[in-house]
C-alpha atoms as a PDB file:
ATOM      1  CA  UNK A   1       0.000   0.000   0.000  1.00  0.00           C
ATOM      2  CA  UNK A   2       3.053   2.084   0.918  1.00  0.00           C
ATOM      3  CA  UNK A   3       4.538   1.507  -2.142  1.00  0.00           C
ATOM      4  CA  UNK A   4       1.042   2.329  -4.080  1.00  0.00           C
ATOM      5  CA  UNK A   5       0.899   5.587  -2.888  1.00  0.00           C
ATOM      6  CA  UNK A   6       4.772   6.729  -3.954  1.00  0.00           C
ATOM      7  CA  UNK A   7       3.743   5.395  -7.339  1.00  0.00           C
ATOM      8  CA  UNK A   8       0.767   7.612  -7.546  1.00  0.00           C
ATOM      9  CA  UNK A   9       2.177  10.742  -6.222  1.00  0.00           C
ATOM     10  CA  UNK A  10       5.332  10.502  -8.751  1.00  0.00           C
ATOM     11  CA  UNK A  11       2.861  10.039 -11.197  1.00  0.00           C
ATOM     12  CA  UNK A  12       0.926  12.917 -10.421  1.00  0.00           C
ATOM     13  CA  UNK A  13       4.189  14.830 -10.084  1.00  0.00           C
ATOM     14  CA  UNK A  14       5.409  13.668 -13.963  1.00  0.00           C
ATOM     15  CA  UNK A  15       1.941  14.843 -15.259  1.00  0.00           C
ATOM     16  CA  UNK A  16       1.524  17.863 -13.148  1.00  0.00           C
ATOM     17  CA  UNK A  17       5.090  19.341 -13.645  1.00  0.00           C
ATOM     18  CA  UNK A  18       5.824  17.876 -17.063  1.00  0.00           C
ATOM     19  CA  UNK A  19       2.216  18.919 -18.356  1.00  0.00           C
ATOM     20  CA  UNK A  20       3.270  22.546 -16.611  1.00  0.00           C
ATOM     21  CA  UNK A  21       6.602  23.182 -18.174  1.00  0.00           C
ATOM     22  CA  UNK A  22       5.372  24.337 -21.242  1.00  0.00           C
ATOM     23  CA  UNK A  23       3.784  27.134 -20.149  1.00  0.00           C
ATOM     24  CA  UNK A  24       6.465  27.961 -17.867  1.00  0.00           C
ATOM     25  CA  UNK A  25       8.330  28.421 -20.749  1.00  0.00           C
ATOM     26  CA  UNK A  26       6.158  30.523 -22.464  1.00  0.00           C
ATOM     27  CA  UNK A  27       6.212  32.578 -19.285  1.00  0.00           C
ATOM     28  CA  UNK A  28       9.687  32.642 -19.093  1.00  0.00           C
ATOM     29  CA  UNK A  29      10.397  34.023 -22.579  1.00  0.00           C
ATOM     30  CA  UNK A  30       7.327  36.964 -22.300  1.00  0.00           C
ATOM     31  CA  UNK A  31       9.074  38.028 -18.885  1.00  0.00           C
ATOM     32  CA  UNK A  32      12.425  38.697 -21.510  1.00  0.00           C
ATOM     33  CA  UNK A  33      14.363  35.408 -21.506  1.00  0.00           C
ATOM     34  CA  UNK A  34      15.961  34.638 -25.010  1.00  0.00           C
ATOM     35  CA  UNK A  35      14.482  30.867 -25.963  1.00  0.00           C
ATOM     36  CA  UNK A  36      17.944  29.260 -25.870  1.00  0.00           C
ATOM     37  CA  UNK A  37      19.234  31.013 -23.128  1.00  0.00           C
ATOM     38  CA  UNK A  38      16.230  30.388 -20.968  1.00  0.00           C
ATOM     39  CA  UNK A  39      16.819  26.560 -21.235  1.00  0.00           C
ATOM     40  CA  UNK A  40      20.234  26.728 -21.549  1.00  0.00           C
ATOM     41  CA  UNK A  41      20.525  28.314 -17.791  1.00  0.00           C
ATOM     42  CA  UNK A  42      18.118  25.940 -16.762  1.00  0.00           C
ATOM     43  CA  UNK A  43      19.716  23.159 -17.590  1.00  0.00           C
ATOM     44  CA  UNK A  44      23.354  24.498 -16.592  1.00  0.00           C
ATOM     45  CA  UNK A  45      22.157  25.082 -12.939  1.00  0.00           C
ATOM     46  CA  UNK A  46      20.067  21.739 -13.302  1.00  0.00           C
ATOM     47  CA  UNK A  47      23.223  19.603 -14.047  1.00  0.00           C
ATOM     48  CA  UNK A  48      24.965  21.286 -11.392  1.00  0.00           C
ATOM     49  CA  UNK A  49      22.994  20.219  -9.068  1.00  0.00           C
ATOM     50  CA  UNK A  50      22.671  16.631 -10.062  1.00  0.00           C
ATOM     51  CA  UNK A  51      26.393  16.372 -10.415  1.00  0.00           C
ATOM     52  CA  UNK A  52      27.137  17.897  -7.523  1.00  0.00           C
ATOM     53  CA  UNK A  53      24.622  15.174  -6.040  1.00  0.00           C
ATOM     54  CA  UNK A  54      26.069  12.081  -7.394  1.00  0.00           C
ATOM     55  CA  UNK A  55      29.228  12.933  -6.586  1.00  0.00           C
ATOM     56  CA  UNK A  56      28.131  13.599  -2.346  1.00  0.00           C
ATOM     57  CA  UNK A  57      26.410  10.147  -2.814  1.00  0.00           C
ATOM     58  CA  UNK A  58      29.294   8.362  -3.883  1.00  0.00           C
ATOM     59  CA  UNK A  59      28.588   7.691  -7.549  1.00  0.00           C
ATOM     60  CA  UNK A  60      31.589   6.834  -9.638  1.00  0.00           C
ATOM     61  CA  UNK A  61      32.918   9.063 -12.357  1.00  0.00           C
ATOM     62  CA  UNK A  62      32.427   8.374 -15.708  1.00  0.00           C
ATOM     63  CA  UNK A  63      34.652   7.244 -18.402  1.00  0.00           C
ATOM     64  CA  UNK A  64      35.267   9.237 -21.547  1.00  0.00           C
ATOM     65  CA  UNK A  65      32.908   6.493 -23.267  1.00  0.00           C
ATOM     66  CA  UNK A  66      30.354   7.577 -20.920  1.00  0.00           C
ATOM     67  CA  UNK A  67      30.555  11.106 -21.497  1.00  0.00           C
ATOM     68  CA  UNK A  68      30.754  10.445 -25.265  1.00  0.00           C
ATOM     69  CA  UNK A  69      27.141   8.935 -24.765  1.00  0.00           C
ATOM     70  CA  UNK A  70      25.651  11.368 -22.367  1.00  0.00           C
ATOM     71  CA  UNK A  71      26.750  13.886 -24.980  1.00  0.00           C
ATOM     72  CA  UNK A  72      24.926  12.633 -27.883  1.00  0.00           C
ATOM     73  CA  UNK A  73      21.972  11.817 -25.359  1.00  0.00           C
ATOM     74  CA  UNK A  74      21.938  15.543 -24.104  1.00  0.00           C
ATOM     75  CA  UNK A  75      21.454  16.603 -27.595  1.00  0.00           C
ATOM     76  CA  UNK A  76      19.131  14.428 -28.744  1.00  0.00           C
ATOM     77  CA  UNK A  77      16.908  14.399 -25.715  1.00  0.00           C
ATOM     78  CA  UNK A  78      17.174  18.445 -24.117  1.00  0.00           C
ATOM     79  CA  UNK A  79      18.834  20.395 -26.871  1.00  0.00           C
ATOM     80  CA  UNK A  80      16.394  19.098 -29.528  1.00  0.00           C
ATOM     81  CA  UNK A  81      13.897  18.727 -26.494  1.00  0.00           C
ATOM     82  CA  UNK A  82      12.902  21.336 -24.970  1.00  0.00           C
ATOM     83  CA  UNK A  83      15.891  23.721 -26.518  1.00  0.00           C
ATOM     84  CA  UNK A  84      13.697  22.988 -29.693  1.00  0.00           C
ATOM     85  CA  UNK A  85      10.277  23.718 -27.531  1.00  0.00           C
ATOM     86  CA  UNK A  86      11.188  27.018 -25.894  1.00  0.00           C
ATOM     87  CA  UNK A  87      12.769  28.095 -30.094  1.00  0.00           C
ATOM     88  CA  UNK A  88       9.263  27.454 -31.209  1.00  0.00           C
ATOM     89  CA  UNK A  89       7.230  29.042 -28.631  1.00  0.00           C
ATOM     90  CA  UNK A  90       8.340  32.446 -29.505  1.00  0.00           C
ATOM     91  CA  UNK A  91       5.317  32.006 -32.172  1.00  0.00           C
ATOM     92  CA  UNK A  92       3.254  29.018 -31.099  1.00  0.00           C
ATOM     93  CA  UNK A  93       1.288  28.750 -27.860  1.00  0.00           C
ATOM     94  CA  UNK A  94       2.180  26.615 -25.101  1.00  0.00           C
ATOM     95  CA  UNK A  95      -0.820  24.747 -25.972  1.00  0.00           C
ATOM     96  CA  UNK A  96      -0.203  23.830 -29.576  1.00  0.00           C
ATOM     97  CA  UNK A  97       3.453  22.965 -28.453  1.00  0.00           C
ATOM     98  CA  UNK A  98       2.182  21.031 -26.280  1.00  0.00           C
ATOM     99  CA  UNK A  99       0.149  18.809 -28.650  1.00  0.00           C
ATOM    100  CA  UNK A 100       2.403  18.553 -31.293  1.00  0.00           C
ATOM    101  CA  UNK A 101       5.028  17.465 -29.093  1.00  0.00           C
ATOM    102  CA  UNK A 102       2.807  14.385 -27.935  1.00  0.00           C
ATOM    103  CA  UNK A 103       3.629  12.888 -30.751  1.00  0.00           C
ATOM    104  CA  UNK A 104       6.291  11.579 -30.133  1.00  0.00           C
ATOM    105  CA  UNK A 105       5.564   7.640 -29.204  1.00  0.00           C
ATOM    106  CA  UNK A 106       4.248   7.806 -33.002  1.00  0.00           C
ATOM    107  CA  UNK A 107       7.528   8.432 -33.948  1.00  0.00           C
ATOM    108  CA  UNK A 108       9.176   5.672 -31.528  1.00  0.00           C
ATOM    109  CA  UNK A 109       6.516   3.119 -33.259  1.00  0.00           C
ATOM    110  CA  UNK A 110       7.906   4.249 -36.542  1.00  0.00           C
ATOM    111  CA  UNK A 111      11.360   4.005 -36.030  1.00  0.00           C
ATOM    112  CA  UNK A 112      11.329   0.837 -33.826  1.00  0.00           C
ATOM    113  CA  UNK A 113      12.341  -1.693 -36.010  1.00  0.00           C
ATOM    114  CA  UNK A 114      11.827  -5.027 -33.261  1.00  0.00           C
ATOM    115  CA  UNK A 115       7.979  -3.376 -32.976  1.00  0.00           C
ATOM    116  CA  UNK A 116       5.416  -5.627 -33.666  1.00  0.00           C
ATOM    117  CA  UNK A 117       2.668  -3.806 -35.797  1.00  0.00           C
ATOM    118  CA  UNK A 118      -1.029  -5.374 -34.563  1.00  0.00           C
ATOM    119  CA  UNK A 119      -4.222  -3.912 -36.354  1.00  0.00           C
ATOM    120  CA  UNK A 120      -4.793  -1.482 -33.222  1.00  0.00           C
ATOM    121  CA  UNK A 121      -0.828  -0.080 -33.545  1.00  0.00           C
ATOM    122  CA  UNK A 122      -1.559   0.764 -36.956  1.00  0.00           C
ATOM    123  CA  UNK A 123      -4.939   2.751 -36.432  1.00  0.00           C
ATOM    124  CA  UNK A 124      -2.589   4.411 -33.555  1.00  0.00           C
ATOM    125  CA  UNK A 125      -0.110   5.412 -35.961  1.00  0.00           C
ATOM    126  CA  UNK A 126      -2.615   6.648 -38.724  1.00  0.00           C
ATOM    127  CA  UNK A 127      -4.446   8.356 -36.172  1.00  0.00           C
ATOM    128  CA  UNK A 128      -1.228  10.201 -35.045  1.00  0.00           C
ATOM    129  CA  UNK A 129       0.081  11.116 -38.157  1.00  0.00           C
ATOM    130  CA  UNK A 130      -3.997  12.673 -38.955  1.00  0.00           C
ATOM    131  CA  UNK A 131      -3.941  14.417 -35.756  1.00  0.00           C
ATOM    132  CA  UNK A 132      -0.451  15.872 -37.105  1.00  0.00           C
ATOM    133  CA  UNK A 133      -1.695  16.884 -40.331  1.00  0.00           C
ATOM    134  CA  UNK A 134      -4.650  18.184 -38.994  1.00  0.00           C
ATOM    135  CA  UNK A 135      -3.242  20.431 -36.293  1.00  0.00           C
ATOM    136  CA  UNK A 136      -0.302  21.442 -38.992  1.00  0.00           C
ATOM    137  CA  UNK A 137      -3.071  22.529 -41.064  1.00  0.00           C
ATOM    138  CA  UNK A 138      -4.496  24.280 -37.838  1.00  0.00           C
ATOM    139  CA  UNK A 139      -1.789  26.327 -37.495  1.00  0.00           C
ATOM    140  CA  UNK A 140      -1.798  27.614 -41.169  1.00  0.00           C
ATOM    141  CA  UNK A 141      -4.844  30.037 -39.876  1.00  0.00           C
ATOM    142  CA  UNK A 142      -2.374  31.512 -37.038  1.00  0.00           C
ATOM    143  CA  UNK A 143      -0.786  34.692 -38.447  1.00  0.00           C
ATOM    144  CA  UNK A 144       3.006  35.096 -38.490  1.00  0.00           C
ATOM    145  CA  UNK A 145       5.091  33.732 -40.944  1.00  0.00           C
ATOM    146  CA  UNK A 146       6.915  32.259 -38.466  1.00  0.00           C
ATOM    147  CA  UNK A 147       4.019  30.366 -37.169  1.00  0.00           C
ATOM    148  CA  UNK A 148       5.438  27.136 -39.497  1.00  0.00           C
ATOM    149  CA  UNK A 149       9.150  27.476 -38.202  1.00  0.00           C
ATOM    150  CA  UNK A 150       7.589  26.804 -34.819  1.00  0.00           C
ATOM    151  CA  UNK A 151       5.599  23.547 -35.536  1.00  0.00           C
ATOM    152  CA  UNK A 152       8.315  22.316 -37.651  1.00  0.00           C
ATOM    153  CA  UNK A 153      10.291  23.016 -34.840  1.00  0.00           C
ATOM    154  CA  UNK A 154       8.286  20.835 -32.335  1.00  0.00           C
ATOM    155  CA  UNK A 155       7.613  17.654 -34.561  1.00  0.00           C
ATOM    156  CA  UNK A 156      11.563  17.984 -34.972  1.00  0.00           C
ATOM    157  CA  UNK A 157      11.614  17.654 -31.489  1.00  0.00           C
ATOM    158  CA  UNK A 158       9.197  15.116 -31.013  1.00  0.00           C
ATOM    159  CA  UNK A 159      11.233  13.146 -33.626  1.00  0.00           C
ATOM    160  CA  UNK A 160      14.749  13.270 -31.939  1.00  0.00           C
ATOM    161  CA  UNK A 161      13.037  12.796 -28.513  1.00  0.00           C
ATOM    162  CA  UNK A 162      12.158   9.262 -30.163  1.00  0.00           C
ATOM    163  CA  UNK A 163      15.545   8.757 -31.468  1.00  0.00           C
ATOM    164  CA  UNK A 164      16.991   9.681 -28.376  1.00  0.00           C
ATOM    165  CA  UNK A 165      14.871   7.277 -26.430  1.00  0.00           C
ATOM    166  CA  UNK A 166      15.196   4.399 -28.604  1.00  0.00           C
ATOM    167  CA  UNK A 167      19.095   4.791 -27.978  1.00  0.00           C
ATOM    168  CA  UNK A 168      18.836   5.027 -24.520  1.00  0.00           C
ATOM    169  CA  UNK A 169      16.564   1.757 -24.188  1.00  0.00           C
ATOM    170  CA  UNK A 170      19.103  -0.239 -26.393  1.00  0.00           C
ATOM    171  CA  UNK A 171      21.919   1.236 -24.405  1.00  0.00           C
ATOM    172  CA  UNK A 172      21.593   0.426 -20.944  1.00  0.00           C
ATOM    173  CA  UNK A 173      24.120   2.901 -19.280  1.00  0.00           C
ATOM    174  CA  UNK A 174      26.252   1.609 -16.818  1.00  0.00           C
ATOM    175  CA  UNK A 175      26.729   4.147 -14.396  1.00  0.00           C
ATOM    176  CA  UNK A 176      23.921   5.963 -11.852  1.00  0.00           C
ATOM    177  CA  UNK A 177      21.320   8.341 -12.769  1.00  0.00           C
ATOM    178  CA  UNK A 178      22.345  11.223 -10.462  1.00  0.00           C
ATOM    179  CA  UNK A 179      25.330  11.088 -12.435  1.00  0.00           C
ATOM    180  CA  UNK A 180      24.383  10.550 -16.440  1.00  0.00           C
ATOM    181  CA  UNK A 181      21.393  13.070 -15.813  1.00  0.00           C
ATOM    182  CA  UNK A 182      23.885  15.405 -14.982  1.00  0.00           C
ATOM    183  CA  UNK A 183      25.989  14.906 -17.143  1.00  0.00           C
ATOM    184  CA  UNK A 184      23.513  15.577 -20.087  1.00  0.00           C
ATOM    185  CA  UNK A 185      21.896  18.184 -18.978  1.00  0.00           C
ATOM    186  CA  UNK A 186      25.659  20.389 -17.961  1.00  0.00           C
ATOM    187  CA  UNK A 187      26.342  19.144 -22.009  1.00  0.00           C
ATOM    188  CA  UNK A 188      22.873  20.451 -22.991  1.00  0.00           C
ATOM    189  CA  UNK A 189      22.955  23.649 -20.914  1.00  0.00           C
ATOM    190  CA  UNK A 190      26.453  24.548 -22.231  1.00  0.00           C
ATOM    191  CA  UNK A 191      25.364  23.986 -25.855  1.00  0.00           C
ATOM    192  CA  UNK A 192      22.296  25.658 -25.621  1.00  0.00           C
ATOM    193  CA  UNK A 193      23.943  28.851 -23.882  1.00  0.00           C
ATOM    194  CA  UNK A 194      26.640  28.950 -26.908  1.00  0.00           C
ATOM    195  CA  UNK A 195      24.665  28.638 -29.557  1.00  0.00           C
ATOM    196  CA  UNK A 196      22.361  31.084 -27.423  1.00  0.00           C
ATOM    197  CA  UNK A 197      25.162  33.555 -27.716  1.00  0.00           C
ATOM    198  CA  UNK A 198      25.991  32.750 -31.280  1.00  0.00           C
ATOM    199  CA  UNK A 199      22.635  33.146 -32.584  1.00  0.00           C
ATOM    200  CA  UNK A 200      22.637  36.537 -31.651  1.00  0.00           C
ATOM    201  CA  UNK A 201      20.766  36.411 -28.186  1.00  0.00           C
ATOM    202  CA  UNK A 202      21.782  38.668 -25.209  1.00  0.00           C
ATOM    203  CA  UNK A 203      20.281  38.438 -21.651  1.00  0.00           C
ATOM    204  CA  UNK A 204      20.377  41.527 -19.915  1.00  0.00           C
ATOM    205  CA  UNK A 205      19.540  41.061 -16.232  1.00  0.00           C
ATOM    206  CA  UNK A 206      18.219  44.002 -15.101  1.00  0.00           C
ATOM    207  CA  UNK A 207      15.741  44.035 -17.680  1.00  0.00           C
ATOM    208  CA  UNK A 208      14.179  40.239 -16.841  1.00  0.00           C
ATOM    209  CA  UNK A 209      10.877  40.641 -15.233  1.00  0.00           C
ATOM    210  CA  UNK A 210      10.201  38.901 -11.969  1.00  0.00           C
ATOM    211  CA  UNK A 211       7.866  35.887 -13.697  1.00  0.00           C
ATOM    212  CA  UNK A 212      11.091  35.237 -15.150  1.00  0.00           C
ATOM    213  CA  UNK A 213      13.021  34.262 -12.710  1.00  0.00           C
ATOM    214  CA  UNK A 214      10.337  32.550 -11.204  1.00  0.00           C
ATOM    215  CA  UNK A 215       9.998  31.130 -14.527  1.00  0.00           C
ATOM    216  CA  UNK A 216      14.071  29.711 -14.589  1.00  0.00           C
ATOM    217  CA  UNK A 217      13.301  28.591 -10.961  1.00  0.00           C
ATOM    218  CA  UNK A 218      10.323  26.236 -11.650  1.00  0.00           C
ATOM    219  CA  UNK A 219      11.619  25.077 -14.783  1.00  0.00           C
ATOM    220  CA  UNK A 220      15.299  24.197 -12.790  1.00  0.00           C
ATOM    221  CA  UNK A 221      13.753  22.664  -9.573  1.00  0.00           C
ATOM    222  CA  UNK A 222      10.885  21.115 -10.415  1.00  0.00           C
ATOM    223  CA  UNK A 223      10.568  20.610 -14.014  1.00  0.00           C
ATOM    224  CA  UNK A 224      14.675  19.095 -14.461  1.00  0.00           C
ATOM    225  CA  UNK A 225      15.403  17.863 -10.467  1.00  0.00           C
ATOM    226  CA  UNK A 226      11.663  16.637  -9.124  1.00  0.00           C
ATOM    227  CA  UNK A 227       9.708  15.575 -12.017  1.00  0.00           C
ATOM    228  CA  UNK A 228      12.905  13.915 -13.334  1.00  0.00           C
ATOM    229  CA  UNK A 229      14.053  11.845 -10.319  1.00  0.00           C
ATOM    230  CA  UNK A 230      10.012  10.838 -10.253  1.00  0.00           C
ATOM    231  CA  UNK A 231      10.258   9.487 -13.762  1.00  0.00           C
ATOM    232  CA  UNK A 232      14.036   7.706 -13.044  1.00  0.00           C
ATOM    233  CA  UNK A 233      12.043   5.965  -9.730  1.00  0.00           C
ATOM    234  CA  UNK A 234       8.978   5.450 -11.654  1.00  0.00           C
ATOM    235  CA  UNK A 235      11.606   3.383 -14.483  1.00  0.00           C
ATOM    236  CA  UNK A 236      12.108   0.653 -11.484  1.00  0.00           C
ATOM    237  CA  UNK A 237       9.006   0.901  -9.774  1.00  0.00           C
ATOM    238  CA  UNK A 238       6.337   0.300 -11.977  1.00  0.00           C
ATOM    239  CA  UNK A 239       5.630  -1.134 -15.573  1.00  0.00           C
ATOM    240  CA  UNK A 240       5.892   0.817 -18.801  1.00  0.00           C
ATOM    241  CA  UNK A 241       2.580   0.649 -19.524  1.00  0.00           C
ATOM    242  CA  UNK A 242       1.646   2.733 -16.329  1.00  0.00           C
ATOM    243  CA  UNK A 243       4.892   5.045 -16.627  1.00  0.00           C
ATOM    244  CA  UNK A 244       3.997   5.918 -20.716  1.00  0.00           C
ATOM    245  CA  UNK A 245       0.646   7.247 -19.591  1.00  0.00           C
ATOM    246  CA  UNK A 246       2.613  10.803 -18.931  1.00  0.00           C
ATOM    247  CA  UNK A 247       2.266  10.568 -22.971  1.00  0.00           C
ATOM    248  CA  UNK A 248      -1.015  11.798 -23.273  1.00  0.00           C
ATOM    249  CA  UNK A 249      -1.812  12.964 -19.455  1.00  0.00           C
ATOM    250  CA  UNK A 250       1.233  15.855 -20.392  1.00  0.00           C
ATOM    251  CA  UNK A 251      -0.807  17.647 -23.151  1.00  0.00           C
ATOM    252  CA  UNK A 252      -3.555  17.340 -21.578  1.00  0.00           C
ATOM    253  CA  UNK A 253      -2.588  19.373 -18.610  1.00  0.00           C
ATOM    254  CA  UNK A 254      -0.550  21.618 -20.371  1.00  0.00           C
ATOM    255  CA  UNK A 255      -3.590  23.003 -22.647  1.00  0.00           C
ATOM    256  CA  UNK A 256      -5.485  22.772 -19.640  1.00  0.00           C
ATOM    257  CA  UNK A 257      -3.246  25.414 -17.986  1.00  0.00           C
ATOM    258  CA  UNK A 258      -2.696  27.270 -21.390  1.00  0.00           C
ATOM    259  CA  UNK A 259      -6.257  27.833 -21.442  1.00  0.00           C
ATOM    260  CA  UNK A 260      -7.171  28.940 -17.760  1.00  0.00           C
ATOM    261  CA  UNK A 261      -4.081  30.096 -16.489  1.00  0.00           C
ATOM    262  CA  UNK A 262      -2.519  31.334 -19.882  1.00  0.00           C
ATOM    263  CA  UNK A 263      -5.504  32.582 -21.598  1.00  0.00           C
ATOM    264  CA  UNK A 264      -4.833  30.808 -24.755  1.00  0.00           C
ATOM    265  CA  UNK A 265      -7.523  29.169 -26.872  1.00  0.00           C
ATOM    266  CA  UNK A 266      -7.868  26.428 -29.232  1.00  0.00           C
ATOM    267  CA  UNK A 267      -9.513  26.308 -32.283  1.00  0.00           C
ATOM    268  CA  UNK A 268     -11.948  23.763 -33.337  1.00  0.00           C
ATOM    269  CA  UNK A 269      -9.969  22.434 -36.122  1.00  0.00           C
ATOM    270  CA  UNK A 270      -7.174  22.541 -33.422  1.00  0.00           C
ATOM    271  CA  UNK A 271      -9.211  20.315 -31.139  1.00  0.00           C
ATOM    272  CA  UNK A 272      -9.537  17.550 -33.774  1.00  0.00           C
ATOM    273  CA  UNK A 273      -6.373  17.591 -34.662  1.00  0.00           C
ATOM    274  CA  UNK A 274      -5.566  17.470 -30.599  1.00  0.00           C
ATOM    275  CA  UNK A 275      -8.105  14.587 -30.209  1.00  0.00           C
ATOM    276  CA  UNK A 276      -7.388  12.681 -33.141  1.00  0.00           C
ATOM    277  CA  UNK A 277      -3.247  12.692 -31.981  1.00  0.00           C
ATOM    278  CA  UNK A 278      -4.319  12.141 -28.304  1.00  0.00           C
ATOM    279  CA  UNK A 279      -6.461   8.759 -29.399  1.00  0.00           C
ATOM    280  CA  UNK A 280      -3.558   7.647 -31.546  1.00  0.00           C
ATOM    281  CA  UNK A 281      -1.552   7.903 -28.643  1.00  0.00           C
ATOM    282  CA  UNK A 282      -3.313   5.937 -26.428  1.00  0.00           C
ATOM    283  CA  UNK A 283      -3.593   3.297 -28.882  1.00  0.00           C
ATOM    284  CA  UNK A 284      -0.113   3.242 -28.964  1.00  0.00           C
ATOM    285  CA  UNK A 285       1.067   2.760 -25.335  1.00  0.00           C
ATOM    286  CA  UNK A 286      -1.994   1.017 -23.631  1.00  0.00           C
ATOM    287  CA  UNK A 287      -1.509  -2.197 -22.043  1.00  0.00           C
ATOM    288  CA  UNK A 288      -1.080  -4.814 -24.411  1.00  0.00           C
ATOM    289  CA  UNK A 289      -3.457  -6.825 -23.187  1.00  0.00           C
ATOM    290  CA  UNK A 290      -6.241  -3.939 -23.669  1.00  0.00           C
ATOM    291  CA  UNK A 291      -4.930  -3.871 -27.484  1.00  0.00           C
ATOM    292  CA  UNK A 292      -5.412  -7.571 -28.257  1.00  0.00           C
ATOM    293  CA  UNK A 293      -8.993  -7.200 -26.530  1.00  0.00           C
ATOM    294  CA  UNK A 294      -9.178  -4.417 -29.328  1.00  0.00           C
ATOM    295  CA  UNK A 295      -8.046  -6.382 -31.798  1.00  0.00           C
ATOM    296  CA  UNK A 296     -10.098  -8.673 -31.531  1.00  0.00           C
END
């Protein structure tokens, strides 16, 4: 029963924070932060911490090999993650972001090559890709030409989150999460803040609004450090099925919160598109045993 109720609150935390960090984010860059700065800091301070953690707890050091992989994971998962997220939100709405992102477990089904494809995978995969197209062709009303850099900035996002993952699952790492964590977000943050600097951005300080900082702080603490270490104990405490529900429990929140908290709005042909992705999605990582009672 004990156990029960840690698996429930981490998964409440994972929706709650994960579903949140979108529109902190979009809160973040109105109160002045530059997109890849923003997440670049995060993560910088973020990996700090978690470094500084693993090594007070003992944790060995990595090897060169591991660094090498924690490298290309960092990019893959945070700089094309939410690096790619915050980039695009400087035209699309947390909300939209949010769905477009979701995604992503189409894109893992895709790519998998040891998946097995059952009739109910493959309406979850045509479903997906219709709730893409359809919020894609959503987002054609939004004006701002930039409006299409930002949602071909999220499905790129979605995509290398999938790559990213699929490595990581076929590449069991050998050393503690305290310490790879780290280690990809302080290669994420650093990368970020350079090409930050290199695209052009500048961060003056005294001009950041206070929902900024509070903005950076949320986004550090709870959206890199608690909702993370929930999802790394959720990884060894419970079954994928349960943990992949953040999948379409995240968007949900987050246009939740873009709508009531943010006042943002969805359109009705963003809706379909929203519920046509979300149902593809659930198709997609239900319990198998719900998907051969589907398929008959």
């Amino acid at each position: 029963m004990k156990k029960q109720i840690f698996v429930v609150t981490a998964l409440l935390t994972v929706y709650l924070v994960w579903g949140s960090t979108f529109l902190g984010i979009r809160v973040g860059l109105e109160g002045g932060f530059p997109p890849l700065l923003l997440i670049g800091t995060r993560f910088l301070i973020a990996g700090s911490l978690l470094y500084a953690l693993a090594r007070w707890t003992g944790e060995a050091r990595g090897r060169w090999e591991d660094w090498r992989e924690s490298a290309l994971l960092g990019f893959l998962l945070l700089v094309c993650g939410p690096g790619l997220v915050a980039w695009s939100e400087q035209w699309l709405s947390s909300s939209l972001a949010a769905l477009l992102v979701s995604t992503s477990p189409v894109w893992v089904t895709l790519l998998d090559g040891k998946e097995t494809f059952t009739p109910t995978r493959w309406v979850g995969v045509l479903l997906g890709l219709l709730g893409v197209a359809w919020l894609v062709g959503a987002s054609l009303t939004l004006s701002g030409h930039n409006v299409l850099l930002g949602v071909a900035g999220c499905l790129a996002s979605a995509l290398a989150w999938a790559v990213g993952s699929l490595r990581a699952h076929r590449r069991p790492q050998r050393r503690g999460w305290l310490f790879l964590s780290g280690q990809q977000m302080l290669f994420a943050g650093g990368f970020l803040a350079l090409l930050g600097v290199f695209w052009g951005e500048r961060l003056a300080l005294t001009g950041l609004e206070q929902q900024a900082w509070i903005a950076l702080g949320y986004l550090t603490l709870f959206g890199s450090v608690v909702a993370f270490g929930a999802y790394t104990w959720l990884l060894n405490n419970t079954s994928p099925e349960t943990l992949s529900t953040h999948a379409y429990v995240n968007p949900v929140v987050a246009v939740f919160l873009g709508m009531f908290l943010g006042g943002e709005s969805v359109s009705e042909q963003a809706g379909v598109g929203a519920v046509l992705a979300l149902v593809g999605v659930l198709l997609l990582v239900m319990p198998s045993r719900w998907s051969k009672r589907l398929a008959g």
